[in-house]
Every structure is written in structure tokens, then in C-alpha cells.
PDB file of N, CA and C in Angstrom:
ATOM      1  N   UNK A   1      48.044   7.459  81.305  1.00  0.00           N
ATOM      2  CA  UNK A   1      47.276   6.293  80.921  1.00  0.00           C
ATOM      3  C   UNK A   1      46.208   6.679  79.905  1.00  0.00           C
ATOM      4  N   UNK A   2      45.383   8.111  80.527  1.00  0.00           N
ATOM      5  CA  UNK A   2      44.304   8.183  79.123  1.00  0.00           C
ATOM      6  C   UNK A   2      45.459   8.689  77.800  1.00  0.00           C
ATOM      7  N   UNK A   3      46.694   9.106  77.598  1.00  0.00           N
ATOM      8  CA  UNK A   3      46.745   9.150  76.228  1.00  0.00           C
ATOM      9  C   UNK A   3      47.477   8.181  75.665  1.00  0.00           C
ATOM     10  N   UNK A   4      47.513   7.017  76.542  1.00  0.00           N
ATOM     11  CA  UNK A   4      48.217   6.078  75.960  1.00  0.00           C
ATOM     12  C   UNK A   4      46.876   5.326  75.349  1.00  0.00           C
ATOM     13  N   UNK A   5      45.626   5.274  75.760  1.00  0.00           N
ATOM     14  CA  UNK A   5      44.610   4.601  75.367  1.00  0.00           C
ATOM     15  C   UNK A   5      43.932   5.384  73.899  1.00  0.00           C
ATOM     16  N   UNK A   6      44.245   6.658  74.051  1.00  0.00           N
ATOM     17  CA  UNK A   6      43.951   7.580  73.017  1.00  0.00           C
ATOM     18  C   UNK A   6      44.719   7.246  72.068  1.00  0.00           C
ATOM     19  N   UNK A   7      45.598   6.860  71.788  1.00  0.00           N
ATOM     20  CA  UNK A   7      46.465   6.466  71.003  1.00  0.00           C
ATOM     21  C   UNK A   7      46.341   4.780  70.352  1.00  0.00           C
ATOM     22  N   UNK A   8      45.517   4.475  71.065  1.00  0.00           N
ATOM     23  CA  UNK A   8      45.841   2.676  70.992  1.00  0.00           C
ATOM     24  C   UNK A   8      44.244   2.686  70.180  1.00  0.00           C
ATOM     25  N   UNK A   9      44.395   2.847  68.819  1.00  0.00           N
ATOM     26  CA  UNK A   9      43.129   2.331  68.231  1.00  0.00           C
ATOM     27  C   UNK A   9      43.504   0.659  67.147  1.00  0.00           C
ATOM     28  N   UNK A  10      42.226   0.142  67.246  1.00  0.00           N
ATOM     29  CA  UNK A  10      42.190  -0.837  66.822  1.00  0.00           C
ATOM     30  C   UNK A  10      42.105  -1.909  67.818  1.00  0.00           C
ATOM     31  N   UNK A  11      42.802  -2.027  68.640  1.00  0.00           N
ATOM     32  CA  UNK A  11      43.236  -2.929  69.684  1.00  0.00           C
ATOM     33  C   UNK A  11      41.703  -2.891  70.784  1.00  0.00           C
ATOM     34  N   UNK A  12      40.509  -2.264  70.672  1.00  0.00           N
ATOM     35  CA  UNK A  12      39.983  -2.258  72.171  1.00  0.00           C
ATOM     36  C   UNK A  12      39.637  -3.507  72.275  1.00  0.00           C
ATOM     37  N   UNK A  13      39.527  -4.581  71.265  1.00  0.00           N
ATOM     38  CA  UNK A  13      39.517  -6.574  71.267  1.00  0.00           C
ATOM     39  C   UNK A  13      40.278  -6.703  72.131  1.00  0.00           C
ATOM     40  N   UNK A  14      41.621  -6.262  72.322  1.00  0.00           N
ATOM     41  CA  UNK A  14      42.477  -6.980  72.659  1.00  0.00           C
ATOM     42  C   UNK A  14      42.685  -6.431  74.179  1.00  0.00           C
ATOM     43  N   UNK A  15      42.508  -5.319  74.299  1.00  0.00           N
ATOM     44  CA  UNK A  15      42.072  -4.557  76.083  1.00  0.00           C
ATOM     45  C   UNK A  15      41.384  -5.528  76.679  1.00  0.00           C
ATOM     46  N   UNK A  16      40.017  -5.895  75.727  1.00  0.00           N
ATOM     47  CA  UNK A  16      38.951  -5.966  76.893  1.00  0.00           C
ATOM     48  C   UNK A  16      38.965  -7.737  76.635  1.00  0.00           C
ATOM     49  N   UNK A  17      39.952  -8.143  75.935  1.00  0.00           N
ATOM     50  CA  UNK A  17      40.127  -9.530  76.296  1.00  0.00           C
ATOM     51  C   UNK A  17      41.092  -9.914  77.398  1.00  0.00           C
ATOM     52  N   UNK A  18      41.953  -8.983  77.111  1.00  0.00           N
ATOM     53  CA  UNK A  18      43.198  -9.122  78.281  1.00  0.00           C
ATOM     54  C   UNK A  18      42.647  -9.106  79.683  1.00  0.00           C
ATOM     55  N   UNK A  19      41.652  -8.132  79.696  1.00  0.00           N
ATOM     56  CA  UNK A  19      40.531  -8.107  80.699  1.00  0.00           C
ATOM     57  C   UNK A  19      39.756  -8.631  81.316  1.00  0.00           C
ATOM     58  N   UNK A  20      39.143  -9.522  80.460  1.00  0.00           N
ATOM     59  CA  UNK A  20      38.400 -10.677  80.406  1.00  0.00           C
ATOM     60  C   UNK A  20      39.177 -11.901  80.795  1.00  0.00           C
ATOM     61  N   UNK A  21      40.623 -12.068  80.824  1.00  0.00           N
ATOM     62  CA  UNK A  21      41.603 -13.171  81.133  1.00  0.00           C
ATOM     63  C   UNK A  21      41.893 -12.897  82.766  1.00  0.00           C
ATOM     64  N   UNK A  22      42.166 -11.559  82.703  1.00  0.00           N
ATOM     65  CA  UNK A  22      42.670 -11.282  84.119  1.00  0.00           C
ATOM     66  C   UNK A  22      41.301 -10.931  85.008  1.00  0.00           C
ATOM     67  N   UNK A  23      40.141 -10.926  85.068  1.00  0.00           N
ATOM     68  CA  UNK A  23      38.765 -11.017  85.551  1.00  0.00           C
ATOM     69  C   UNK A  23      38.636 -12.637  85.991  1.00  0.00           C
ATOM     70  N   UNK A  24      38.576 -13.290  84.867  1.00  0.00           N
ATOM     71  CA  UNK A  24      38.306 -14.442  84.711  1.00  0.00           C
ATOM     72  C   UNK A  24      39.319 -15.388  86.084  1.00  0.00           C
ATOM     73  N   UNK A  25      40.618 -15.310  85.912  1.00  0.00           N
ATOM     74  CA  UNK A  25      41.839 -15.728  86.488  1.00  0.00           C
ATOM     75  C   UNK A  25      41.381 -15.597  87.986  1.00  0.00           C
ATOM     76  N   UNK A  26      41.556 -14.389  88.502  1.00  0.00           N
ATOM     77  CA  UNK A  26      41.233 -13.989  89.640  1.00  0.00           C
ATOM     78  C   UNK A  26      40.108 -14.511  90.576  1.00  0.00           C
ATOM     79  N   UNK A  27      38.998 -14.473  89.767  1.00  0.00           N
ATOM     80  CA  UNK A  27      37.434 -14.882  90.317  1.00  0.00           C
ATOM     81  C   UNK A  27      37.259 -16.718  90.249  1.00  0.00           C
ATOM     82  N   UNK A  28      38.548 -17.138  89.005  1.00  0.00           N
ATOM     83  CA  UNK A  28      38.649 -18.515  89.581  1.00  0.00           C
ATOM     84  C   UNK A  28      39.266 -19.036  90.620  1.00  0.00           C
ATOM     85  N   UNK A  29      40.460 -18.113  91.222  1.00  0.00           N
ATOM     86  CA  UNK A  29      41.196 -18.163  92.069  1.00  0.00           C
ATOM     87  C   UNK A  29      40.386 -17.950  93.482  1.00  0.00           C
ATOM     88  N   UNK A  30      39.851 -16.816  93.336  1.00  0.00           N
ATOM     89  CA  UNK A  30      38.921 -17.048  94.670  1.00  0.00           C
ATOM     90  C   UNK A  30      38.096 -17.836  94.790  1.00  0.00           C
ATOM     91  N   UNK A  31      37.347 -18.335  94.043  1.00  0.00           N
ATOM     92  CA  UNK A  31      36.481 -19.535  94.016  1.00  0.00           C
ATOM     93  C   UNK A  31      37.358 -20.962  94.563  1.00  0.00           C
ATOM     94  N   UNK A  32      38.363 -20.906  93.977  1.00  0.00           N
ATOM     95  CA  UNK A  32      39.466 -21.747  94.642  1.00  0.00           C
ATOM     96  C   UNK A  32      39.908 -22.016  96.089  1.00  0.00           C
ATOM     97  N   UNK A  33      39.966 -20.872  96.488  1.00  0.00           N
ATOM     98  CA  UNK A  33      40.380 -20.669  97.938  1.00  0.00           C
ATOM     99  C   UNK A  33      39.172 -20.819  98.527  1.00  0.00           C
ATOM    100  N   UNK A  34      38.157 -20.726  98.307  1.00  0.00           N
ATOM    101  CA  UNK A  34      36.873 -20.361  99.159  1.00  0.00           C
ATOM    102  C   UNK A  34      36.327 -22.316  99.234  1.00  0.00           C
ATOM    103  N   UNK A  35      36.226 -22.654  98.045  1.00  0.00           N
ATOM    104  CA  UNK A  35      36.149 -24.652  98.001  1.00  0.00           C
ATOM    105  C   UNK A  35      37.291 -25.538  98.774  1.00  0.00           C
ATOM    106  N   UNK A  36      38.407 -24.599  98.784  1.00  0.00           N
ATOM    107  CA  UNK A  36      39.690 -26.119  98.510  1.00  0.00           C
ATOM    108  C   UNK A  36      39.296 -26.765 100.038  1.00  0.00           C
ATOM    109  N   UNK A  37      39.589 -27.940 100.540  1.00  0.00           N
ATOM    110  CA  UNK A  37      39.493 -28.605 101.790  1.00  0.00           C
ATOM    111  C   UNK A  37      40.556 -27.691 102.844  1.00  0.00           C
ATOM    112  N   UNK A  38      39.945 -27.727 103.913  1.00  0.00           N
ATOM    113  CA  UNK A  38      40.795 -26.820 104.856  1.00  0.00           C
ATOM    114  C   UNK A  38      42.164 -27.619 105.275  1.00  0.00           C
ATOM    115  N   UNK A  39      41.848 -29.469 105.282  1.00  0.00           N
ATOM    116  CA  UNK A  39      43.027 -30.260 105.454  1.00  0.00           C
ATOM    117  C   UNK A  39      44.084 -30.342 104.594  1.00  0.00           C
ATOM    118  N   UNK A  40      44.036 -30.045 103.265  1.00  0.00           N
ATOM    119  CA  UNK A  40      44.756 -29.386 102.325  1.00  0.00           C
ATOM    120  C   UNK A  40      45.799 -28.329 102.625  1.00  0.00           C
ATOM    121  N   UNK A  41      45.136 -27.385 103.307  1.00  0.00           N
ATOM    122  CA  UNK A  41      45.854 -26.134 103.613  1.00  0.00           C
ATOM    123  C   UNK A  41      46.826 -26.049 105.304  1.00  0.00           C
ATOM    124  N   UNK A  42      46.375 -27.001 105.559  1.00  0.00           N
ATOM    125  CA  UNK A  42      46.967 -27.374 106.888  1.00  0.00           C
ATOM    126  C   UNK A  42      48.450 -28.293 106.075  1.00  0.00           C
ATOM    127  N   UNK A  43      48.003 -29.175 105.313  1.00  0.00           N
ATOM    128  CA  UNK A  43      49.254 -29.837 105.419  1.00  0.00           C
ATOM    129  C   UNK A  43      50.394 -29.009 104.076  1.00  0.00           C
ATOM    130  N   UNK A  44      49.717 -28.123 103.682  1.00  0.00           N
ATOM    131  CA  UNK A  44      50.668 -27.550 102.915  1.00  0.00           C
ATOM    132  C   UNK A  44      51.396 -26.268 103.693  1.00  0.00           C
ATOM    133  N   UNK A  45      50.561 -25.765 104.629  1.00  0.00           N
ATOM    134  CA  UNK A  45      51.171 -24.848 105.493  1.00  0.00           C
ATOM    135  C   UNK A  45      52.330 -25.400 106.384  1.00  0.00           C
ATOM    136  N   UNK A  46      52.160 -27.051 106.736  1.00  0.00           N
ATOM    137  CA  UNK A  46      53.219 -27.496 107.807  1.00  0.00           C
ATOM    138  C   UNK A  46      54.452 -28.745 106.866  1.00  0.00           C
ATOM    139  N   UNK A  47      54.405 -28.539 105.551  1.00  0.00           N
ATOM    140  CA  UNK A  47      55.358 -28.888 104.728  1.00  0.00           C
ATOM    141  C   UNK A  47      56.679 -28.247 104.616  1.00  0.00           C
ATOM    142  N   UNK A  48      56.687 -26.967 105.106  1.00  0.00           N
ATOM    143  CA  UNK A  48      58.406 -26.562 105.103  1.00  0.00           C
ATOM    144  C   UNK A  48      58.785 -27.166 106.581  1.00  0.00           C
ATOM    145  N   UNK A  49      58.275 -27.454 107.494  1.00  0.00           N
ATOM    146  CA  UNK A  49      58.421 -27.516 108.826  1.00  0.00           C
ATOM    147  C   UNK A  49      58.552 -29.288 108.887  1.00  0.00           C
ATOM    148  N   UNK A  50      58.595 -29.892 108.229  1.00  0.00           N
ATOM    149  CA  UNK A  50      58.228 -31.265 108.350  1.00  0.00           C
ATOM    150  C   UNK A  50      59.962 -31.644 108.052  1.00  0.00           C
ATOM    151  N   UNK A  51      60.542 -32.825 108.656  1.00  0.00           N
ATOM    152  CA  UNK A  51      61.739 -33.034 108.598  1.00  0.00           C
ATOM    153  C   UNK A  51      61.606 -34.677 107.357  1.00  0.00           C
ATOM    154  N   UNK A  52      62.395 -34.946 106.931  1.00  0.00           N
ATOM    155  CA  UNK A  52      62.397 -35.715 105.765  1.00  0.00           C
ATOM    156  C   UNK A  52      63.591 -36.673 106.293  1.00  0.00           C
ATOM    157  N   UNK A  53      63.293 -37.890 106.209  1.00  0.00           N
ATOM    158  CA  UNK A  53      63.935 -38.788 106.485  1.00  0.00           C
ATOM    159  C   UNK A  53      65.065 -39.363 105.722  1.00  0.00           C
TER     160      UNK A  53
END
């Protein structure tokens, strides 16, 4: 990994944006899970189990 980075000039924009996407992604995602309504997660947990008429 360090000589693949040793090698990669020009690009550190594009590292530390890729970075910045996948930081970003994640920390919205938990923020997600931590807000969503708990009745939400109940009825999406008992949706494969539910029989369809």
C-alpha cells in the first residue's frame, strides 16, 4: 500500500476526496440509524414474515 501511494502523485485531491465521500456516507448512515423511528424498524424487520393476500 505505501508504494502504491508513492507512486500515485498528483492525485492526493482525489484520495482525500474519495475520503471525504466515504467519511461523509458512513457518519450519515449512522446518524440515520441512531434518528429513524423504532416503528419503522419493527415493521420492516416483520415484512418477509408477513403473508400477502
Amino acid at each position: 500500500m505505501k508504494q502504491f501511494l508513492a507512486n500515485v502523485t498528483g492525485m492526493e485531491g482525489y484520495l482525500i476526496f474519495s475520503m471525504m465521500i466515504f467519511i461523509t456516507f458512513f457518519i450519515g448512515l449512522l446518524w440515520w440509524v441512531i434518528r429513524v423511528d423504532k416503528s419503522y424498524i419493527q415493521k420492516m424487520k416483520n415484512l418477509p414474515l408477513e403473508k400477502n393476500s
